[in-house]
Protein backbone atom coordinates (compact mmCIF):
# COMPACT_ATOMS: atom_id res chain seq x y z
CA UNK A 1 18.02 11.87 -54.26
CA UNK A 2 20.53 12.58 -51.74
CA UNK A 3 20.86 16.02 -50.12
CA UNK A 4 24.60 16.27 -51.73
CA UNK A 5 23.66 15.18 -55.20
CA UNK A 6 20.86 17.82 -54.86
CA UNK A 7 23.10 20.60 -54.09
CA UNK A 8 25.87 19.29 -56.55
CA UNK A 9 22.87 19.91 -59.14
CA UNK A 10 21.54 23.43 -57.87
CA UNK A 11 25.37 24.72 -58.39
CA UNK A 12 25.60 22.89 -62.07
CA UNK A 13 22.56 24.67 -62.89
CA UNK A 14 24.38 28.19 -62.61
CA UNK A 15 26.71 27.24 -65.38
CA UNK A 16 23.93 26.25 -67.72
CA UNK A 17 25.27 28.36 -70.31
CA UNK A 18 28.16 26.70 -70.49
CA UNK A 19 26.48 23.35 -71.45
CA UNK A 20 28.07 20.88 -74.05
CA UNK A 21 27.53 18.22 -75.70
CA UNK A 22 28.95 15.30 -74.20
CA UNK A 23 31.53 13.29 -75.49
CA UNK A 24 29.78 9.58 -74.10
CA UNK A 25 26.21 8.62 -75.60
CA UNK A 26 24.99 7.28 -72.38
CA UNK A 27 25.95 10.41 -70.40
CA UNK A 28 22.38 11.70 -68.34
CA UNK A 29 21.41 7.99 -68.88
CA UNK A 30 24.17 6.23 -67.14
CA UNK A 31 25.08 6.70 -63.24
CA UNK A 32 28.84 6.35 -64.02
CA UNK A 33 29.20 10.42 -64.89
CA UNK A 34 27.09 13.14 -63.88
CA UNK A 35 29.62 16.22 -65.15
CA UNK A 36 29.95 15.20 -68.68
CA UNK A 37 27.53 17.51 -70.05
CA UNK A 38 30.03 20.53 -69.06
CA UNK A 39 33.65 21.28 -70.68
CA UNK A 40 36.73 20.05 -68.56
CA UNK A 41 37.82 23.25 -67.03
CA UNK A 42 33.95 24.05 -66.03
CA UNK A 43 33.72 20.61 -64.10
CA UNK A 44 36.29 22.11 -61.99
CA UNK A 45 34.97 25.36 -61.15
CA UNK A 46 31.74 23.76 -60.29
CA UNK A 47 33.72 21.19 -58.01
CA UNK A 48 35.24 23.75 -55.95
CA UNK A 49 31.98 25.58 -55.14
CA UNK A 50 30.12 22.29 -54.31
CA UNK A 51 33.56 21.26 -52.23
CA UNK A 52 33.78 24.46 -50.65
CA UNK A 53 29.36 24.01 -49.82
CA UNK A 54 30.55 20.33 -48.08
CA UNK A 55 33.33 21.70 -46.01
CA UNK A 56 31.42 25.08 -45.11
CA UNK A 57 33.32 26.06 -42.11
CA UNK A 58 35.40 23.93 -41.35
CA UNK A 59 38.07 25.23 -44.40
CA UNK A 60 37.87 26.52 -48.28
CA UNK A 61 39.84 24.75 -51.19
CA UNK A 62 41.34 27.61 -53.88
CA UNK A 63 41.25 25.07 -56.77
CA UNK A 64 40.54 21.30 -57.32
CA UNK A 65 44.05 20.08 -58.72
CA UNK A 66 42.98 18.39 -62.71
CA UNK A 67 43.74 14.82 -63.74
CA UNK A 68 43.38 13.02 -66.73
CA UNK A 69 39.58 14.20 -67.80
CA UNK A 70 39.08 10.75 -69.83
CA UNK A 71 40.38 6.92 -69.65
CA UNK A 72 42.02 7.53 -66.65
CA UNK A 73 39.92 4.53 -64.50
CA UNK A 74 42.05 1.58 -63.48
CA UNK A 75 39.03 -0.40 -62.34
CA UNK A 76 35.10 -0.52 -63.73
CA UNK A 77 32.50 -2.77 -62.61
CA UNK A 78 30.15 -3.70 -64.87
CA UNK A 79 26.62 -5.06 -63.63
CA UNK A 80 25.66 -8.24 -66.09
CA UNK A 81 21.52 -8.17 -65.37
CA UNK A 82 17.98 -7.96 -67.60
CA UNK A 83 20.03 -9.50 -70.58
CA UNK A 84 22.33 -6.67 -70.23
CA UNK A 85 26.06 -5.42 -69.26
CA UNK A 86 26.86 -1.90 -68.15
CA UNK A 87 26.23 0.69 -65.08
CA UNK A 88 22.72 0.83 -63.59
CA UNK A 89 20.73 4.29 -64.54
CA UNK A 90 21.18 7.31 -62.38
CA UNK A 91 18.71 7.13 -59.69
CA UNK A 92 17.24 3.66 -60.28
CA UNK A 93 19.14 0.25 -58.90
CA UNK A 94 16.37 -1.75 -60.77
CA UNK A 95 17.37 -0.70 -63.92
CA UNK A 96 20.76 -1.30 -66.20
CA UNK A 97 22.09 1.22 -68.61
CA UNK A 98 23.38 -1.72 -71.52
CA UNK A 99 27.05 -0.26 -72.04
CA UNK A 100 29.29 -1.01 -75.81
CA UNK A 101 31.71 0.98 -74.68
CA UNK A 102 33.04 3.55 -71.21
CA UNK A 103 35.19 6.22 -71.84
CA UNK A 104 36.27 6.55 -68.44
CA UNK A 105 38.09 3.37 -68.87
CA UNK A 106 41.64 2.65 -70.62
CA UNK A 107 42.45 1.79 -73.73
CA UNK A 108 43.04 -1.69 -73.19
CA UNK A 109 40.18 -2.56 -70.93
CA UNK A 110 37.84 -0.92 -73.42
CA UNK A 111 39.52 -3.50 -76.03
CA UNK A 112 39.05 -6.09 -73.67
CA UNK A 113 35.47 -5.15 -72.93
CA UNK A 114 34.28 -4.98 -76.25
CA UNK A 115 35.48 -8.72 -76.70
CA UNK A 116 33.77 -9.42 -73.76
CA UNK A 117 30.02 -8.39 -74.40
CA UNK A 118 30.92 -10.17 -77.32
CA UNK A 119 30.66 -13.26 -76.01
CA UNK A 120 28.76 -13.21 -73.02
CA UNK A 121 25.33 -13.04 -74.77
CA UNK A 122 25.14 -17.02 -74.06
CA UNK A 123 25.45 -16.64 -70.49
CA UNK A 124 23.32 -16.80 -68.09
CA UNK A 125 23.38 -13.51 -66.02
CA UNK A 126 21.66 -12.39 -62.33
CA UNK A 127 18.52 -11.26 -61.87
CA UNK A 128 19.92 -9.03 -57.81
CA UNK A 129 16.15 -8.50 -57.77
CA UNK A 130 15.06 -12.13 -57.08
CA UNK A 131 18.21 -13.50 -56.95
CA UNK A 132 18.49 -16.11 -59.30
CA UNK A 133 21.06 -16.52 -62.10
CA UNK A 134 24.87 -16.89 -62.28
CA UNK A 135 26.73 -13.91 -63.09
CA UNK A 136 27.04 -11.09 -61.33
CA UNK A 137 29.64 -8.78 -62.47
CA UNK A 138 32.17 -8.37 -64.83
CA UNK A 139 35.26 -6.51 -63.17
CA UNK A 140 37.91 -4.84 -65.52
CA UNK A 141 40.81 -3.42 -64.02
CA UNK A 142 44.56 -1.97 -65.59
CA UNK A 143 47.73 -0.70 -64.52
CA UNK A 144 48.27 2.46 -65.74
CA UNK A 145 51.71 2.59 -65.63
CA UNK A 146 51.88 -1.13 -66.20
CA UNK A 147 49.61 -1.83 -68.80
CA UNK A 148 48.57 -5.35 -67.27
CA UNK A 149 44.93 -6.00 -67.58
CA UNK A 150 42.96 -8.17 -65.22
CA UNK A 151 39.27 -9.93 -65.74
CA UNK A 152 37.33 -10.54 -62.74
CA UNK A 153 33.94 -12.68 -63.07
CA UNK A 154 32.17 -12.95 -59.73
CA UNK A 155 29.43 -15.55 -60.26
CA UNK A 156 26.18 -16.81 -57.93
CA UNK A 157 27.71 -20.90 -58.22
CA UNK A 158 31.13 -21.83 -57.70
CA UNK A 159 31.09 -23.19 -61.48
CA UNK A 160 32.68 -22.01 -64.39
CA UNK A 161 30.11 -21.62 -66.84
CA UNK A 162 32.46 -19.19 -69.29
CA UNK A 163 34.96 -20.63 -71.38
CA UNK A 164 33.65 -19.23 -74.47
CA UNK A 165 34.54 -15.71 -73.03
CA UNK A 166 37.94 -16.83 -71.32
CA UNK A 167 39.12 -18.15 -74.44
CA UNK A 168 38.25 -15.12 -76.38
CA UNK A 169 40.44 -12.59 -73.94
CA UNK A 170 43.38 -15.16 -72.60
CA UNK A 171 45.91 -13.80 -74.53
CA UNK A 172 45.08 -9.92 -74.51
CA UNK A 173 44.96 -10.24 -70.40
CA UNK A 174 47.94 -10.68 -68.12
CA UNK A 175 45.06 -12.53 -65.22
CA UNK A 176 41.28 -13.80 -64.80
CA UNK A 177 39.62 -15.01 -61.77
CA UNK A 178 36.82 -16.70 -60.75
CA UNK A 179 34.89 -14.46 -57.45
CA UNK A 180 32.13 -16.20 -55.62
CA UNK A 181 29.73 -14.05 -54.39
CA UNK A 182 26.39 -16.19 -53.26
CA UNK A 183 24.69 -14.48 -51.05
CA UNK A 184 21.57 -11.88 -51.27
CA UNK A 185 23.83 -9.03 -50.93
CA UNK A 186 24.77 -7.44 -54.45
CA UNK A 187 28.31 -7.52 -54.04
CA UNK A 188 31.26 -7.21 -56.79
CA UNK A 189 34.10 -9.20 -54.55
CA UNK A 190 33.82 -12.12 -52.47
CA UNK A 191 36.24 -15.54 -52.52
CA UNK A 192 38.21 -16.22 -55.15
CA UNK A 193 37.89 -20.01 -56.13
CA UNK A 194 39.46 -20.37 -59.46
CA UNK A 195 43.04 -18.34 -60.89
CA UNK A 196 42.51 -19.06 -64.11
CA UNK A 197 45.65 -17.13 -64.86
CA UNK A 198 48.12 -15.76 -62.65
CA UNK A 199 45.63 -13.94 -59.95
CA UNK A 200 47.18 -10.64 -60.09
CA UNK A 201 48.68 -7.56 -61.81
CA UNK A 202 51.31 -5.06 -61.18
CA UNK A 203 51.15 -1.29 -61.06
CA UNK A 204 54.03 1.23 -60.69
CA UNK A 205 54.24 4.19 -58.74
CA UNK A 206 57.35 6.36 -59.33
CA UNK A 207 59.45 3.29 -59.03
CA UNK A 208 57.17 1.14 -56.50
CA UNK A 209 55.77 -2.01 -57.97
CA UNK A 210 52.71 -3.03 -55.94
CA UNK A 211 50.98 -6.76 -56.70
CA UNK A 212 46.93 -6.12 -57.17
CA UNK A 213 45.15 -9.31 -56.35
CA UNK A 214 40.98 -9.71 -57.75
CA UNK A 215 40.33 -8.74 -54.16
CA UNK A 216 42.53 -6.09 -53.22
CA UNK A 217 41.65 -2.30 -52.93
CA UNK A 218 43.68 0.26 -55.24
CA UNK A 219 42.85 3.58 -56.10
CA UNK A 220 41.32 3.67 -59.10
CA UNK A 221 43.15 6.70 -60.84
CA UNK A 222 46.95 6.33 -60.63
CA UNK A 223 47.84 9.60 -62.35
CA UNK A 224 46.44 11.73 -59.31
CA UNK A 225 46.93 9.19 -56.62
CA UNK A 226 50.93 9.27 -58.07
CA UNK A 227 50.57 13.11 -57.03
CA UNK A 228 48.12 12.67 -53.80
CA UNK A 229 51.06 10.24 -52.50
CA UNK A 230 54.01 12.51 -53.12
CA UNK A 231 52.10 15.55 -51.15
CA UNK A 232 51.41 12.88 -48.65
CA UNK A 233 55.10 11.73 -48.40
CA UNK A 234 56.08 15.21 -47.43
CA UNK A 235 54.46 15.53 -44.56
CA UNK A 236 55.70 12.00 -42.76
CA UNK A 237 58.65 11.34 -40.88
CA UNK A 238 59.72 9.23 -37.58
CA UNK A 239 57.61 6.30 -36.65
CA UNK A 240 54.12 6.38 -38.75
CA UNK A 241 51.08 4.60 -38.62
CA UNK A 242 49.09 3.89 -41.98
CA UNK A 243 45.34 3.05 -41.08
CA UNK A 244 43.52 1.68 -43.61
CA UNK A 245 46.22 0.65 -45.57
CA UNK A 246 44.83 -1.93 -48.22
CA UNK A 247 47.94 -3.39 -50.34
CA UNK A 248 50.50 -0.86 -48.53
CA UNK A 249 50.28 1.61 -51.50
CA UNK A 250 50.82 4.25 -49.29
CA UNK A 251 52.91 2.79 -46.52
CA UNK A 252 55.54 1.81 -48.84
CA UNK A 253 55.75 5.04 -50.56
CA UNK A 254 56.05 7.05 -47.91
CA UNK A 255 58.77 4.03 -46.32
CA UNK A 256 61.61 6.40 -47.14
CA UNK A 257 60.61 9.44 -45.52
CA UNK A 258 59.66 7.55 -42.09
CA UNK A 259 61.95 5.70 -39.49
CA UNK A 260 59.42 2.99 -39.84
CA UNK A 261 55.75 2.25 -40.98
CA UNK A 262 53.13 0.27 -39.92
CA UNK A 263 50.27 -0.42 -42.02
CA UNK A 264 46.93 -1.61 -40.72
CA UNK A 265 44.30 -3.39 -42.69
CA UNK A 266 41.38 -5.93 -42.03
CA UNK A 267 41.38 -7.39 -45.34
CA UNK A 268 43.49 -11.21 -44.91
CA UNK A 269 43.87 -10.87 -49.04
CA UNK A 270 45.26 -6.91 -49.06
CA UNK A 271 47.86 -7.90 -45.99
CA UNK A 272 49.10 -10.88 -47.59
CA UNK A 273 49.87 -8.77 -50.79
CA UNK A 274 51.25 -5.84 -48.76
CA UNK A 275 53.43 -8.02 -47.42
CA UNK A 276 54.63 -9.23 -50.87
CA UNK A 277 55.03 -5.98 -52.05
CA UNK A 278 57.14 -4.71 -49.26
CA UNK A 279 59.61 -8.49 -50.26
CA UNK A 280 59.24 -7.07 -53.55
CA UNK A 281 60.54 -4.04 -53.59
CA UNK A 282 62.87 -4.99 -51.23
CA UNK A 283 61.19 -2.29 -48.32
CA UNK A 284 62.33 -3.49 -44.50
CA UNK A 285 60.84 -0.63 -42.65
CA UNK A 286 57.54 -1.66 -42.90
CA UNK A 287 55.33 -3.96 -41.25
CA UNK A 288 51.66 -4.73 -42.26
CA UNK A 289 49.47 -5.76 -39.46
CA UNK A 290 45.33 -7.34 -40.23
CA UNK A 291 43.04 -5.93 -37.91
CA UNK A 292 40.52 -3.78 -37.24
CA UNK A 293 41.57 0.01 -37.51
CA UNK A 294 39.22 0.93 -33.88
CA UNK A 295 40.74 -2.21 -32.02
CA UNK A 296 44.16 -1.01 -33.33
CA UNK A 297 44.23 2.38 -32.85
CA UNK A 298 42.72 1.47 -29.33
CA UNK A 299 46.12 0.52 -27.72
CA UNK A 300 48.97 0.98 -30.38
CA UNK A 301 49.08 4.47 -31.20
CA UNK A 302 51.04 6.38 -28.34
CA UNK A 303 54.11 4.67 -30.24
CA UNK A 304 53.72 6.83 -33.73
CA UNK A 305 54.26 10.23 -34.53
CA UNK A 306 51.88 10.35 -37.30
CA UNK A 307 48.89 8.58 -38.75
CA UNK A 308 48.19 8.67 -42.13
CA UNK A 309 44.24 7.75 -42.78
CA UNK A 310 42.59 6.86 -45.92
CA UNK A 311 39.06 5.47 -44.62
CA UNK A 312 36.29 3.97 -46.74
CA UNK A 313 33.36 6.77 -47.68
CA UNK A 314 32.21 6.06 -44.49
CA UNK A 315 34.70 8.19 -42.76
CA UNK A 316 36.81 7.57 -39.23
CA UNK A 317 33.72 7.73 -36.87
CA UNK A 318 33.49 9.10 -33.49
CA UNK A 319 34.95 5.97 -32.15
CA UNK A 320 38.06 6.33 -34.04
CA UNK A 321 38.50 9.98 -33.81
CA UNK A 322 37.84 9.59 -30.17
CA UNK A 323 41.01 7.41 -29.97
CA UNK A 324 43.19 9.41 -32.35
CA UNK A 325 42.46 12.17 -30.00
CA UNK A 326 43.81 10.25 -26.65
CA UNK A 327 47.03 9.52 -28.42
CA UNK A 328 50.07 11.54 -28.54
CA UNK A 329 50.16 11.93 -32.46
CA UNK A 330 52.28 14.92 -33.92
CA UNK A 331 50.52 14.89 -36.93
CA UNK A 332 47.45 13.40 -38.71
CA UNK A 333 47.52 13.40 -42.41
CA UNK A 334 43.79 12.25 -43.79
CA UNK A 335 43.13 11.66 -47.30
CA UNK A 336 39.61 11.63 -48.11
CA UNK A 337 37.34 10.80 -50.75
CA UNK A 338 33.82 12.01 -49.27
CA UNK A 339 34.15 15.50 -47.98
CA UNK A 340 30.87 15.44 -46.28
CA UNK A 341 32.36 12.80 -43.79
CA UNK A 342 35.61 14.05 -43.70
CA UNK A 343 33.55 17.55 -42.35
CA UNK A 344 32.35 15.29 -39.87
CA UNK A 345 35.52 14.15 -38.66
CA UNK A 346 37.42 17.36 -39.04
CA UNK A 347 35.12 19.32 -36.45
CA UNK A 348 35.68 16.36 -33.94
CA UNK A 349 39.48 16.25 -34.44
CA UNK A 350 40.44 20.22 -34.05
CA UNK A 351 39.27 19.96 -30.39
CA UNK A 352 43.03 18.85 -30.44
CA UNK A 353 44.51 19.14 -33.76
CA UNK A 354 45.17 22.28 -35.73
CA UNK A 355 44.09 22.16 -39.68
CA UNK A 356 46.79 23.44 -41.25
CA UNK A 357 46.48 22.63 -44.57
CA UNK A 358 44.00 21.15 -46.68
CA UNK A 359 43.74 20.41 -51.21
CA UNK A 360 41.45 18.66 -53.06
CA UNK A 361 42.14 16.86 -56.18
CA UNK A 362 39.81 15.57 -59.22
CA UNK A 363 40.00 11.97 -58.58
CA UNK A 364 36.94 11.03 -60.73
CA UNK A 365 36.65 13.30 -63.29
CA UNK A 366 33.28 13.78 -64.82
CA UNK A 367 31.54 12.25 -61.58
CA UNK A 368 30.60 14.29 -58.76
CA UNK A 369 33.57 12.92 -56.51
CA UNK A 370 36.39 14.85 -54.99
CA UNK A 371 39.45 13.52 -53.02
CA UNK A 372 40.80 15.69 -50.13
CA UNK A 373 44.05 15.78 -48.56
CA UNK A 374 44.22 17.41 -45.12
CA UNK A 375 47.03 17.74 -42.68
CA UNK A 376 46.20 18.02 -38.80
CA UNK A 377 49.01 19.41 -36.35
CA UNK A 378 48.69 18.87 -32.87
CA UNK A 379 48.16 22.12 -30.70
């Protein structure tokens, strides 16, 4: 066990009294929640401490702002191993927790699911552990604002072995793909080599239609990331540079605040649908570049006033930081979703930059997960 996931459980264990039962029959079993044993507004108060333990000293949070507490995910990936479809156990990889049913999930893709497992039982699955078999995962994902559903089925072969269970959800789902993923790594994205139908959905975001393709990264809980993005647009203006910036979910919500915006991105699949969504939406202020965010930020930055950066769990890096620090940014606004890396950073970036404000936000409510927003003001 990490040391995080240790300390996330010393600080649940002062609020033992305050145990419930949870809502989900898997909960303790599954390694999708690890909160759901505790009441909504306890989660929260057990957040901030263990938030507050991960930033230590570099600042404190007052609250974690709520969300939705249940079928607020816009995305689940279900494992399909061992004759089984679900989430693997907490603390075991080798093992799969066989799911009817996630609360965590919307309506509609827990309609959808249900149809699914249905079906599937006559095909053959993957066995990650010698690597044999044919598929992988099953990938459910839903505009919340929307409503459009999409089925993802990344598969070992580039076959399609699954027309029983396309048949049974074509008409409940607005797209399905086909994702090849054939290598030893146990991955739930790879190439796309068969649209069965369409090849994307649409969300909303007060007003801002953005095309999700089976590739594509969007945050997975639209209700908070609709009011991470308006805290975020607040604090751009001038020329702004959005690292990370998958299918320009940020960049073009923020496009009215800003002179202009330039949106960064290594994925070839995310740029091409940035760059649809900026046509659609009819956003000219905003360019979308593919490359790497290091070999970008190495020589474009003195140009930008602010950087907005949303990096993977991984965190900027020295590398990056080290760069962000040579330019001549005003501000740097960083939304985070892994405050232990974000600490990291922080301490590296006030050597120049002021932390002036930081809030963190229940992204992933009844997981251990917290999303920060900071903003960094040059001294």
């Amino acid at each position: 066990m990490k040391k995080h996931q240790k300390l996330l459980l010393s600080i649940a264990e002062r609020f033992a009294d305050k145990r419930i039962d949870p809502p989900c029959m898997y909960a303790g079993n599954c390694g999708g929640c690890a909160l759901q044993h505790f009441d909504y507004s306890t989660q929260l108060a057990i957040k901030k401490e263990y938030c507050n333990a991960l930033l230590n000293t570099v600042i404190s949070v007052d609250a974690i702002e709520p969300s939705i507490p249940l079928g607020y995910r816009s995305r689940m990936d279900y494992v399909t191993a061992f004759g089984k479809i679900g989430l693997r156990r907490r603390g075991s990889f080798k093992h799969v927790v066989d799911l009817y049913d996630c609360l965590l999930l919307q309506d509609a893709g827990r309609s959808i699911f249900a149809t699914i497992r249905e079906k599937i039982s006559g095909v053959e699955d993957y066995d990650y552990l010698v690597h044999k078999g044919y598929l992988r995962y099953v990938i459910l994902r839903q505009g919340f604002n929307t409503g459009q559903v999409m089925a993802n089925f990344v598969v070992a072969r580039n076959e399609n072995n699954l027309e029983a269970v396309i048949n049974a959800i074509y008409n409940n789902v607005d797209s399905i793909s086909l994702i090849l993923s054939d290598g030893l790594a146990d991955l739930s994205y790879g190439k796309v080599f068969e649209d069965i139908k369409r090849g994307y959905i649409e969300e909303s975001l007060d007003g801002i239609i953005y095309r999700i393709t089976p590739n594509s990264f969007f945050q997975a809980n639209t209700y908070m990331t609709q009011i991470i993005y308006r805290e975020i647009a607040r604090h751009v203006y001038g020329n702004v540079l959005d690292m990370y910036c998958g299918v320009g979910s940020i960049s073009l919500y923020v496009a009215k605040q800003a002179k202009s915006v330039t949106g960064v991105e290594t994925n070839h699949e995310a740029v091409a649908a940035a760059g649809h969504n900026a046509a659609l939406n009819g956003i000219d202020n905003v360019t979308f570049v593919q490359a790497d965010a290091l070999e970008y930020v190495s020589g474009n930055t003195m140009k930008y006033d602010v950087a907005i950066v949303d990096p993977p769990r991984t965190g900027l890096g020295p590398k990056v930081v080290g760069k962000l620090l040579q330019a001549d940014l005003t501000r740097i606004v960083y939304m985070s979703c892994n405050p232990v890396t974000f600490a990291q950073d922080a301490a590296m970036l006030v050597d120049r930059y002021a932390l002036t404000w930081c809030k963190a936000y229940d992204m992933f409510p009844q997981t251990q997960h917290i999303e920060l927003l900071a903003v960094f003001e040059k001294k």
